[in-house]
PDB file of N, CA and C in Angstrom:
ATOM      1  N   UNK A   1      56.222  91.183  85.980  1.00  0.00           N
ATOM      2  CA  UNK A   1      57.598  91.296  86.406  1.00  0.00           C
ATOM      3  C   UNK A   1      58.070  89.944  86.938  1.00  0.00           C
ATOM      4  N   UNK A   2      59.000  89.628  86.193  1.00  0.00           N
ATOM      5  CA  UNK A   2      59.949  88.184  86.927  1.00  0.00           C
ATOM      6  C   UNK A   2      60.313  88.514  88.565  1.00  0.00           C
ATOM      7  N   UNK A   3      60.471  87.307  89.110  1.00  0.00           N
ATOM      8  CA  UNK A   3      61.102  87.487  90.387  1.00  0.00           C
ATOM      9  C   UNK A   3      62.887  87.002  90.002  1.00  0.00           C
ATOM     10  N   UNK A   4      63.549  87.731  90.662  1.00  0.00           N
ATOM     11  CA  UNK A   4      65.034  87.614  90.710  1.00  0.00           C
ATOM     12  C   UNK A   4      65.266  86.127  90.681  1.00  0.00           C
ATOM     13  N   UNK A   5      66.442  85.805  90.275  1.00  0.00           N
ATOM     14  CA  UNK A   5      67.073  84.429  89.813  1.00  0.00           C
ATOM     15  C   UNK A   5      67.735  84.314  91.286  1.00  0.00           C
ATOM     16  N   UNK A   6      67.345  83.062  91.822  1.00  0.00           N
ATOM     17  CA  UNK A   6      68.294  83.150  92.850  1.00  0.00           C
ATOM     18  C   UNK A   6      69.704  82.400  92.613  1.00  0.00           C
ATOM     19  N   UNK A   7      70.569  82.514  93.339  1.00  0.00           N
ATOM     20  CA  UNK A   7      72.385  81.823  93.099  1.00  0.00           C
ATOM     21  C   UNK A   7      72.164  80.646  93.089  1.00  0.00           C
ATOM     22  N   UNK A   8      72.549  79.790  92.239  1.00  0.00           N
ATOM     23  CA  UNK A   8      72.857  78.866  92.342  1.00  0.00           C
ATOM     24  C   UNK A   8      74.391  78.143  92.958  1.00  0.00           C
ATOM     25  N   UNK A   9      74.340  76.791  93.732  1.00  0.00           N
ATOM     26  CA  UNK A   9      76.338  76.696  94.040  1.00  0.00           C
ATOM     27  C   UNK A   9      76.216  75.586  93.155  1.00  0.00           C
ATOM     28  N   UNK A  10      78.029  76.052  93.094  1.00  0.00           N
ATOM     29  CA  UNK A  10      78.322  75.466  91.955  1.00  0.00           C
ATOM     30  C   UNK A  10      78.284  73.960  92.155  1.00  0.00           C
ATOM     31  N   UNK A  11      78.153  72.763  91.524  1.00  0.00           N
ATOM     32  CA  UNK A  11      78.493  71.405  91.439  1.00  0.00           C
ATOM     33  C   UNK A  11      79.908  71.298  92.208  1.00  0.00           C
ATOM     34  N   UNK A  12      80.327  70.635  92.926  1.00  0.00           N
ATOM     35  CA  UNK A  12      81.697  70.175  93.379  1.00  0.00           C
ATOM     36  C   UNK A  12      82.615  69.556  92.049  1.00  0.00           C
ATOM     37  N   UNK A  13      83.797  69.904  92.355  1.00  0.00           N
ATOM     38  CA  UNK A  13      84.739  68.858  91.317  1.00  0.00           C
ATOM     39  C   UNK A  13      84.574  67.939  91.080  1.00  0.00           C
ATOM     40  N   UNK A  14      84.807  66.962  90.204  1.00  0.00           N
ATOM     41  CA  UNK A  14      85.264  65.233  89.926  1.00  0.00           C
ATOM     42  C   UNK A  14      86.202  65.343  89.677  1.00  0.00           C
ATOM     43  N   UNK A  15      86.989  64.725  90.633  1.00  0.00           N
ATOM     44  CA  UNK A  15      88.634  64.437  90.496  1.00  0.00           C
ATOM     45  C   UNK A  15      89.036  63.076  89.760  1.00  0.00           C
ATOM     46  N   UNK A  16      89.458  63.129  88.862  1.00  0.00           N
ATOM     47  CA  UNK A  16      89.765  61.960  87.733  1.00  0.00           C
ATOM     48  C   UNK A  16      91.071  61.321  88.199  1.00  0.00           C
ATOM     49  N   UNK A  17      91.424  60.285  88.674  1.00  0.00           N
ATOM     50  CA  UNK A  17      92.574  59.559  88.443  1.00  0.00           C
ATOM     51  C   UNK A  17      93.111  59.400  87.168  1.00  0.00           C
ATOM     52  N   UNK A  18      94.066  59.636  86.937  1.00  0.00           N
ATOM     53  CA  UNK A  18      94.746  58.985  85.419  1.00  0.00           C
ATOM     54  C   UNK A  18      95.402  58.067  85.517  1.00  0.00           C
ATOM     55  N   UNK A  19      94.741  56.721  85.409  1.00  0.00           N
ATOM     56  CA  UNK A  19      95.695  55.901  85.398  1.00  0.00           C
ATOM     57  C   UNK A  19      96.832  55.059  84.734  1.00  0.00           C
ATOM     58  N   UNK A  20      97.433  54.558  85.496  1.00  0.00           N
ATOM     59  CA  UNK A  20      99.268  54.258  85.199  1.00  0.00           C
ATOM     60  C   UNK A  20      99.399  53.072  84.042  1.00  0.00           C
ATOM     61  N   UNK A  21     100.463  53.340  83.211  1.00  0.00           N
ATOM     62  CA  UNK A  21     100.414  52.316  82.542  1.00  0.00           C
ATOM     63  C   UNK A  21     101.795  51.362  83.620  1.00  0.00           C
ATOM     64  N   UNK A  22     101.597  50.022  83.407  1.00  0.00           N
ATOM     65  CA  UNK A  22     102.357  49.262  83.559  1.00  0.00           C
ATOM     66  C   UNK A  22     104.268  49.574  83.350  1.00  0.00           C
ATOM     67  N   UNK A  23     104.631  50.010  84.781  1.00  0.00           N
ATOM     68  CA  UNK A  23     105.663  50.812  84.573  1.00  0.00           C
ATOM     69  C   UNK A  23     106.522  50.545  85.942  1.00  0.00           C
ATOM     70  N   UNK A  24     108.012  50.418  86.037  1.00  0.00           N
ATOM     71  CA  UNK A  24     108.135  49.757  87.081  1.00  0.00           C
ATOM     72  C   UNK A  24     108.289  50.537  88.648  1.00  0.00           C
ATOM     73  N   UNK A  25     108.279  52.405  88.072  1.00  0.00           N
ATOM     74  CA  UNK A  25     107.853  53.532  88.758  1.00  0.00           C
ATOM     75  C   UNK A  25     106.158  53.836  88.258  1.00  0.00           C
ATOM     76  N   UNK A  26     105.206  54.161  89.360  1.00  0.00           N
ATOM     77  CA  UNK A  26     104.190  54.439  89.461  1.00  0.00           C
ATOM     78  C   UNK A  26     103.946  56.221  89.133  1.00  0.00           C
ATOM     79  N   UNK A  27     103.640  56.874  88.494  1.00  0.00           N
ATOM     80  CA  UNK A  27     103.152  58.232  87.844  1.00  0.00           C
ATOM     81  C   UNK A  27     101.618  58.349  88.644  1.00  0.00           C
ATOM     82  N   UNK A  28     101.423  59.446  88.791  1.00  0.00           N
ATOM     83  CA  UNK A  28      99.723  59.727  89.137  1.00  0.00           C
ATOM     84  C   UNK A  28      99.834  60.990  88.702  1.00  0.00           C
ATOM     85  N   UNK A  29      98.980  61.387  88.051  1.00  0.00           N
ATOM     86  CA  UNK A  29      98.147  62.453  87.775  1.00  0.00           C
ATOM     87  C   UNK A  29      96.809  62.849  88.207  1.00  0.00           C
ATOM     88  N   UNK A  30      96.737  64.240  88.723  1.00  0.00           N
ATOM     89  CA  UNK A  30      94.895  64.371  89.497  1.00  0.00           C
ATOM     90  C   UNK A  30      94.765  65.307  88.483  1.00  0.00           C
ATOM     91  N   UNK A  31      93.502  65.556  88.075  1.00  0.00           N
ATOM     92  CA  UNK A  31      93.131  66.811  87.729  1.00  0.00           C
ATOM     93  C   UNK A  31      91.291  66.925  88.229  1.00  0.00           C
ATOM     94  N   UNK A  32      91.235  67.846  87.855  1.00  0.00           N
ATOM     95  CA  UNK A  32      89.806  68.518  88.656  1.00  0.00           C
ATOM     96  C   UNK A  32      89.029  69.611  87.316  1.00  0.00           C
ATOM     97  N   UNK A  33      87.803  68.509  87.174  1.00  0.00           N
ATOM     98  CA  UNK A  33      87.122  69.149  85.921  1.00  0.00           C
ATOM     99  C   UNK A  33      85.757  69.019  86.445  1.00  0.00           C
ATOM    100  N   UNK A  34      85.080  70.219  85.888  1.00  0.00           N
ATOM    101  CA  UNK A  34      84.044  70.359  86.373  1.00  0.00           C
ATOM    102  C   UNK A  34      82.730  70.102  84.662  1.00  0.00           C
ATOM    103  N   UNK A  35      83.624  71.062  84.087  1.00  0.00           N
ATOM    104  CA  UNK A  35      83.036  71.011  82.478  1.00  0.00           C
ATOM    105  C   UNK A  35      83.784  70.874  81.481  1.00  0.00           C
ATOM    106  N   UNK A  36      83.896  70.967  80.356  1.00  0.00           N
ATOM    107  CA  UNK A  36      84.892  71.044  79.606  1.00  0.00           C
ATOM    108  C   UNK A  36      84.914  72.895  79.574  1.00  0.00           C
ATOM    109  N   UNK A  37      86.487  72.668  79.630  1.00  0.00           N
ATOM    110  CA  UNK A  37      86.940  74.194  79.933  1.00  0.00           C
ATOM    111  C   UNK A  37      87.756  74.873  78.906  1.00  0.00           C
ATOM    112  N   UNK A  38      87.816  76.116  78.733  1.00  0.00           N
ATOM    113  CA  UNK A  38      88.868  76.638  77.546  1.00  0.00           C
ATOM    114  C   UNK A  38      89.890  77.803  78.373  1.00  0.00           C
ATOM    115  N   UNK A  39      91.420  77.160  78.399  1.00  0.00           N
ATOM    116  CA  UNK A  39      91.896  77.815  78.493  1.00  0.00           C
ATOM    117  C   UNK A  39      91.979  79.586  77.745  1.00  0.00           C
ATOM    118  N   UNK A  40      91.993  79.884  79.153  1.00  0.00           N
ATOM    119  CA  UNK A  40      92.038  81.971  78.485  1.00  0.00           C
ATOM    120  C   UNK A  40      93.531  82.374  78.914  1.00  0.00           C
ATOM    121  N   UNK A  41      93.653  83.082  79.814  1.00  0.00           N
ATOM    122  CA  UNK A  41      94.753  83.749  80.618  1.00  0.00           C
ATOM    123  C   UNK A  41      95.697  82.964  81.549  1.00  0.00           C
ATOM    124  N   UNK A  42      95.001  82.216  82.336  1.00  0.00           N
ATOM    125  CA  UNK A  42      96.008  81.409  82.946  1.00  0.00           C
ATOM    126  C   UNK A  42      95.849  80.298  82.545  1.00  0.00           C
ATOM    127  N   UNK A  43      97.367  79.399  82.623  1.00  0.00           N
ATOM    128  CA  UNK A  43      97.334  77.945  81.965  1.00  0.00           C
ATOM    129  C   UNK A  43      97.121  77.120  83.605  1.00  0.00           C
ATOM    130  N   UNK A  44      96.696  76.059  82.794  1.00  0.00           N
ATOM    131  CA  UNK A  44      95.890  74.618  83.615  1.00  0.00           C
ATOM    132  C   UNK A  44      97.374  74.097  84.067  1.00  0.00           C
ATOM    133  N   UNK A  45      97.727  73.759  85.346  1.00  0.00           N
ATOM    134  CA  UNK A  45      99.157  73.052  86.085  1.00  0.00           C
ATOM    135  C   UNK A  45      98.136  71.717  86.161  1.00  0.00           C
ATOM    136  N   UNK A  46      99.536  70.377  85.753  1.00  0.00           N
ATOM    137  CA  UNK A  46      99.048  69.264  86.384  1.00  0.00           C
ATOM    138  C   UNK A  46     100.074  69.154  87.306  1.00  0.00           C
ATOM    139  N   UNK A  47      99.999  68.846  88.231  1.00  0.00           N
ATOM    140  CA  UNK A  47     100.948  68.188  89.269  1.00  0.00           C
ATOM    141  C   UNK A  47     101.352  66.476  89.116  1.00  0.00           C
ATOM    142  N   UNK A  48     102.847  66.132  89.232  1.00  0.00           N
ATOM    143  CA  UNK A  48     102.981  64.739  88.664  1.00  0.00           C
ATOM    144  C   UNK A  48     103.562  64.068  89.651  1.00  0.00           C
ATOM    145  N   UNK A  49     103.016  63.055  89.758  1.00  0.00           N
ATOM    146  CA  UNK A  49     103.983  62.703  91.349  1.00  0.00           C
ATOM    147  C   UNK A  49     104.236  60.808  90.621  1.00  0.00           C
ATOM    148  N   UNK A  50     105.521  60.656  91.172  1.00  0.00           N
ATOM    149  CA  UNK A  50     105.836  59.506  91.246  1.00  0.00           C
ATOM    150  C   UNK A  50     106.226  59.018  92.673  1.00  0.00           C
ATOM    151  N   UNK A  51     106.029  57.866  92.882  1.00  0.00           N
ATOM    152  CA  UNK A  51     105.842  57.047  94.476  1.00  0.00           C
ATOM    153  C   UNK A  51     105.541  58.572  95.528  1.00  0.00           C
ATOM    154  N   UNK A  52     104.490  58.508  95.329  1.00  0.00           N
ATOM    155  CA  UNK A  52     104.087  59.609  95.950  1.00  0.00           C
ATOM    156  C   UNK A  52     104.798  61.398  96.808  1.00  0.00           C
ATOM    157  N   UNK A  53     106.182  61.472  95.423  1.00  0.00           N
ATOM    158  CA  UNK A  53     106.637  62.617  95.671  1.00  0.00           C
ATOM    159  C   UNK A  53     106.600  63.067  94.343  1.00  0.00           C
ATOM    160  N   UNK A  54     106.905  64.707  94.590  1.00  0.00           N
ATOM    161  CA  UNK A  54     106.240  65.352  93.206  1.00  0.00           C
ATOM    162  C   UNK A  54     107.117  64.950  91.918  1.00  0.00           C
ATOM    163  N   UNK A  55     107.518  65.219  90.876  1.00  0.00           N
ATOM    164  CA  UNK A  55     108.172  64.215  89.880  1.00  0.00           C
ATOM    165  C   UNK A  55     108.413  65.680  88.810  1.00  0.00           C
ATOM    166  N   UNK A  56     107.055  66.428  88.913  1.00  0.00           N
ATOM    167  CA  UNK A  56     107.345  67.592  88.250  1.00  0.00           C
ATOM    168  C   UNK A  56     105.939  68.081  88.001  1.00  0.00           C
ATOM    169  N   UNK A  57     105.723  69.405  87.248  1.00  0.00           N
ATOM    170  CA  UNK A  57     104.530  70.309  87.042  1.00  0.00           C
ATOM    171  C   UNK A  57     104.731  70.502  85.545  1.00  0.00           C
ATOM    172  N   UNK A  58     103.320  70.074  85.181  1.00  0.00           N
ATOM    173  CA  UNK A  58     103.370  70.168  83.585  1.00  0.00           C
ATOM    174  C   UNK A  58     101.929  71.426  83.286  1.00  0.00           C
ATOM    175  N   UNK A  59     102.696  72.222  82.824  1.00  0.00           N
ATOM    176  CA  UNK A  59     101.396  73.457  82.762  1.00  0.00           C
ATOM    177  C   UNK A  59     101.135  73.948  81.041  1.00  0.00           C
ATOM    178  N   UNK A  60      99.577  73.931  80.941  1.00  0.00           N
ATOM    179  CA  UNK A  60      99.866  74.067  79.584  1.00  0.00           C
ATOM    180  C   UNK A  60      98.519  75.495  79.553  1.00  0.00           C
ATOM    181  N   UNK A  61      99.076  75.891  78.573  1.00  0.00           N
ATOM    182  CA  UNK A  61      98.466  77.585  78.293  1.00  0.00           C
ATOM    183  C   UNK A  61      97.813  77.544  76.668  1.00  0.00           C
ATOM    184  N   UNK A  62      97.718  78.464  76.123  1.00  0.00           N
ATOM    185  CA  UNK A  62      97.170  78.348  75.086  1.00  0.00           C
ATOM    186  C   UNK A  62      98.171  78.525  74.181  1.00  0.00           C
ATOM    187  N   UNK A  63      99.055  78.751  74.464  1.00  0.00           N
ATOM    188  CA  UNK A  63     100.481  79.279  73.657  1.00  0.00           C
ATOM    189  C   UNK A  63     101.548  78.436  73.393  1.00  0.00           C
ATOM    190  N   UNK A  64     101.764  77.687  74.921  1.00  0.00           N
ATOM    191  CA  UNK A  64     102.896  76.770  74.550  1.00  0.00           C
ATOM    192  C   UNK A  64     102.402  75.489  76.095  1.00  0.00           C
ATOM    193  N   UNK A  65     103.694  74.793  75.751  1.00  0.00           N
ATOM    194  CA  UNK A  65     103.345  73.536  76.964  1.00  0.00           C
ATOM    195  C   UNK A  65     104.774  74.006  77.746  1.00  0.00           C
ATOM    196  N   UNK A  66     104.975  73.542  78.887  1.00  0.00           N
ATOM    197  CA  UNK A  66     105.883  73.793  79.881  1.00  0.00           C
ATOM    198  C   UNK A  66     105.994  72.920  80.967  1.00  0.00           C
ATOM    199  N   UNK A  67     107.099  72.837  81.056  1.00  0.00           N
ATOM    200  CA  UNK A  67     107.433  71.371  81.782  1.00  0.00           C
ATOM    201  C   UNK A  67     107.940  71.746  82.670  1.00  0.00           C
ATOM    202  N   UNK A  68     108.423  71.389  84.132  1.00  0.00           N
ATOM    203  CA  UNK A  68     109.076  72.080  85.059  1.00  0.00           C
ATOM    204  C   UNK A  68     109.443  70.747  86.243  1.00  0.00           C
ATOM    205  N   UNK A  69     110.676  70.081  86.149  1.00  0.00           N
ATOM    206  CA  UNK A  69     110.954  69.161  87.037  1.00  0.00           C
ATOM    207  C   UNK A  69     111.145  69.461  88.608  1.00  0.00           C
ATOM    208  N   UNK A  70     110.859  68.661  89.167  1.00  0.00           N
ATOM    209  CA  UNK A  70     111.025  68.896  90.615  1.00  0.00           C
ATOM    210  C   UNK A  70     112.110  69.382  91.520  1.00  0.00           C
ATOM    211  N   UNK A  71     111.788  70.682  91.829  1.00  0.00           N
ATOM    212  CA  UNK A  71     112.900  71.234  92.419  1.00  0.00           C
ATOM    213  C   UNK A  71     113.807  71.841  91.071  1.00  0.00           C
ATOM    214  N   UNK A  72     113.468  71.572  90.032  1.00  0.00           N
ATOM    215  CA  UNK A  72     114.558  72.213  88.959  1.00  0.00           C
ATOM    216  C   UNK A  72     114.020  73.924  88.900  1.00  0.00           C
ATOM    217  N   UNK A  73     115.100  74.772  88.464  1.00  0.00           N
ATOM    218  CA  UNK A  73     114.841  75.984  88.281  1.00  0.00           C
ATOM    219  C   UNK A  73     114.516  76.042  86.825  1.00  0.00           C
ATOM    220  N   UNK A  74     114.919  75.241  86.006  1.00  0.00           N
ATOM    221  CA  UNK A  74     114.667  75.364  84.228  1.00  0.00           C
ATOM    222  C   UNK A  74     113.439  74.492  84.598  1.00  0.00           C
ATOM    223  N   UNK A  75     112.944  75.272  83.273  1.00  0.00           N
ATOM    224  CA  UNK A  75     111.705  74.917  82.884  1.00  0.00           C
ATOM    225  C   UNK A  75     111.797  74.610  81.106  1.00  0.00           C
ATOM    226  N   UNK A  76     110.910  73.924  80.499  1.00  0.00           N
ATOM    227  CA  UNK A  76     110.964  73.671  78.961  1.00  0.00           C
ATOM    228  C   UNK A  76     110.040  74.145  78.339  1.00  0.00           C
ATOM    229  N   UNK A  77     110.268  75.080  77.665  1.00  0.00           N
ATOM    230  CA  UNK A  77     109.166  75.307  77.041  1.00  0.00           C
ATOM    231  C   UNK A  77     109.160  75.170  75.420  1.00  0.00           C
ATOM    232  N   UNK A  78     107.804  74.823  74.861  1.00  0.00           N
ATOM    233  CA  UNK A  78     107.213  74.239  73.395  1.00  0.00           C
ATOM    234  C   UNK A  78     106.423  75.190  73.152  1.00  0.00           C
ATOM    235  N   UNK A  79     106.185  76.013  71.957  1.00  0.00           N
ATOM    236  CA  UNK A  79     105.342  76.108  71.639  1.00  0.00           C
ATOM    237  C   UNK A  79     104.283  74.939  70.686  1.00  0.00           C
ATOM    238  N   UNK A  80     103.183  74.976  70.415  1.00  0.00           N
ATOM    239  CA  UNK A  80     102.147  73.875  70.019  1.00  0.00           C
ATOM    240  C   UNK A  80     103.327  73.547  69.184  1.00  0.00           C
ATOM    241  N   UNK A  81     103.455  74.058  68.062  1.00  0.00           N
ATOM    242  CA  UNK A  81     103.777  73.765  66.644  1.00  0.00           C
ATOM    243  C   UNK A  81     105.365  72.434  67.042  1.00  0.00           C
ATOM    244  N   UNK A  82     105.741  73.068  67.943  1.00  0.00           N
ATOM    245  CA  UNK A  82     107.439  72.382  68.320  1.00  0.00           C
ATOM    246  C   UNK A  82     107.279  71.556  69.668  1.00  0.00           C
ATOM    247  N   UNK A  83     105.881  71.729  70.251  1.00  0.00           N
ATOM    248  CA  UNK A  83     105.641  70.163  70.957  1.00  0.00           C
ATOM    249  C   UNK A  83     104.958  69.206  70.004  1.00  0.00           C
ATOM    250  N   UNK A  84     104.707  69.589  69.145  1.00  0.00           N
ATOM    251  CA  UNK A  84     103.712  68.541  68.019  1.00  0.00           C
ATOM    252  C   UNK A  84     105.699  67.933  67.598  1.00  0.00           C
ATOM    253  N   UNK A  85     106.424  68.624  66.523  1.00  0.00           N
ATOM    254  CA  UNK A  85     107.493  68.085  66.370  1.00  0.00           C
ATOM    255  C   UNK A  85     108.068  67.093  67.544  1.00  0.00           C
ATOM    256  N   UNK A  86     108.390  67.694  68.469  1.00  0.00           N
ATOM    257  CA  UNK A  86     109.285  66.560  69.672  1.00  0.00           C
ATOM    258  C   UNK A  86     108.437  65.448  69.635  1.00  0.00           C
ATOM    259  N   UNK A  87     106.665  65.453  69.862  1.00  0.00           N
ATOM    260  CA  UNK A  87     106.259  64.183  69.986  1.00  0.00           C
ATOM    261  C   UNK A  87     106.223  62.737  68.896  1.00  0.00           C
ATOM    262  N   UNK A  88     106.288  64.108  67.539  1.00  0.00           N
ATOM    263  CA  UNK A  88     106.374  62.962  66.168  1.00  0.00           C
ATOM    264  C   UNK A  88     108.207  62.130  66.530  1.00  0.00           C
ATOM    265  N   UNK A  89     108.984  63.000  67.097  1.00  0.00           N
ATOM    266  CA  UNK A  89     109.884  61.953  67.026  1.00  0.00           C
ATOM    267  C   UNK A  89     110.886  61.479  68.196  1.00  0.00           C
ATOM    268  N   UNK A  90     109.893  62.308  68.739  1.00  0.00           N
ATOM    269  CA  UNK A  90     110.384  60.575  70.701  1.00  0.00           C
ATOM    270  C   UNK A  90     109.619  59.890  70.569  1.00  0.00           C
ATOM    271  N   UNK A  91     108.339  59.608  69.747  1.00  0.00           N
ATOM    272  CA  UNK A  91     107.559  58.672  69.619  1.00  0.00           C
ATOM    273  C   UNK A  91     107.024  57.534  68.412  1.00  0.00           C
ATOM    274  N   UNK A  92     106.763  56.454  69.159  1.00  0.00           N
ATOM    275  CA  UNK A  92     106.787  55.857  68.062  1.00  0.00           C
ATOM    276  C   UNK A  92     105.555  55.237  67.988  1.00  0.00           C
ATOM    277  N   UNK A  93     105.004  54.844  66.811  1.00  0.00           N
ATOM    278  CA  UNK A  93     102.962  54.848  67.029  1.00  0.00           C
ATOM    279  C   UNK A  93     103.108  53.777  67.679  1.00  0.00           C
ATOM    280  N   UNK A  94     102.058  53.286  68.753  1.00  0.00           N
ATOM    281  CA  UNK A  94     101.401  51.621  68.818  1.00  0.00           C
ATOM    282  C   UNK A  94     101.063  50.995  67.901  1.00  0.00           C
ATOM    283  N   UNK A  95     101.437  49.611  67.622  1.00  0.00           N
ATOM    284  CA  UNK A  95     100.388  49.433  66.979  1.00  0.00           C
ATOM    285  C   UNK A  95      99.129  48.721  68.174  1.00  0.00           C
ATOM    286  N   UNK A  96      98.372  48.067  67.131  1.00  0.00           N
ATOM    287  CA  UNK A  96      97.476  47.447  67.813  1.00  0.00           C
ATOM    288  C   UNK A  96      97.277  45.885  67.943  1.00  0.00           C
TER     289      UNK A  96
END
């Protein structure tokens, strides 16, 4: 007979900075990953802060992306297929 598994605790977060590109307002993004994760039921919020007030909440689900500015009551929502469109054309490639 095995003896019982005891609990293990979990690893603590690593909180990732994302850092800023060269911009003459400063953006930060935190997020907190432990593993690589798969969204199920609830979507992942990033919190966005510029000069250190919030700027807006970008939450993304498995369904669509959603944008939500600070203090705004509208929110934007994409599904994949029609955030893939908006990005092909507010954007324009780098080159290198």
């Amino acid at each position: 007979m095995q003896a019982p598994r005891r609990a293990t605790r979990p690893k603590p977060l690593a909180i990732a900075e994302v850092p800023s590109v060269e911009v003459p307002s400063h953006h930060h993004v935190r997020i907190a990953i432990e593993s690589p994760i798969e969204i199920t039921k609830a979507p992942i919020r990033f919190e966005v802060r510029r000069d250190e007030e919030r700027f807006g909440t970008l939450f993304v689900s498995r369904g669509a992306v959603v944008w939500k500015r600070r203090n705004g009551k509208r929110t934007y929502r994409f599904d994949w297929t029609r955030f893939d469109e908006v990005m092909q054309q507010g954007s324009k490639p780098r080159g290198k």
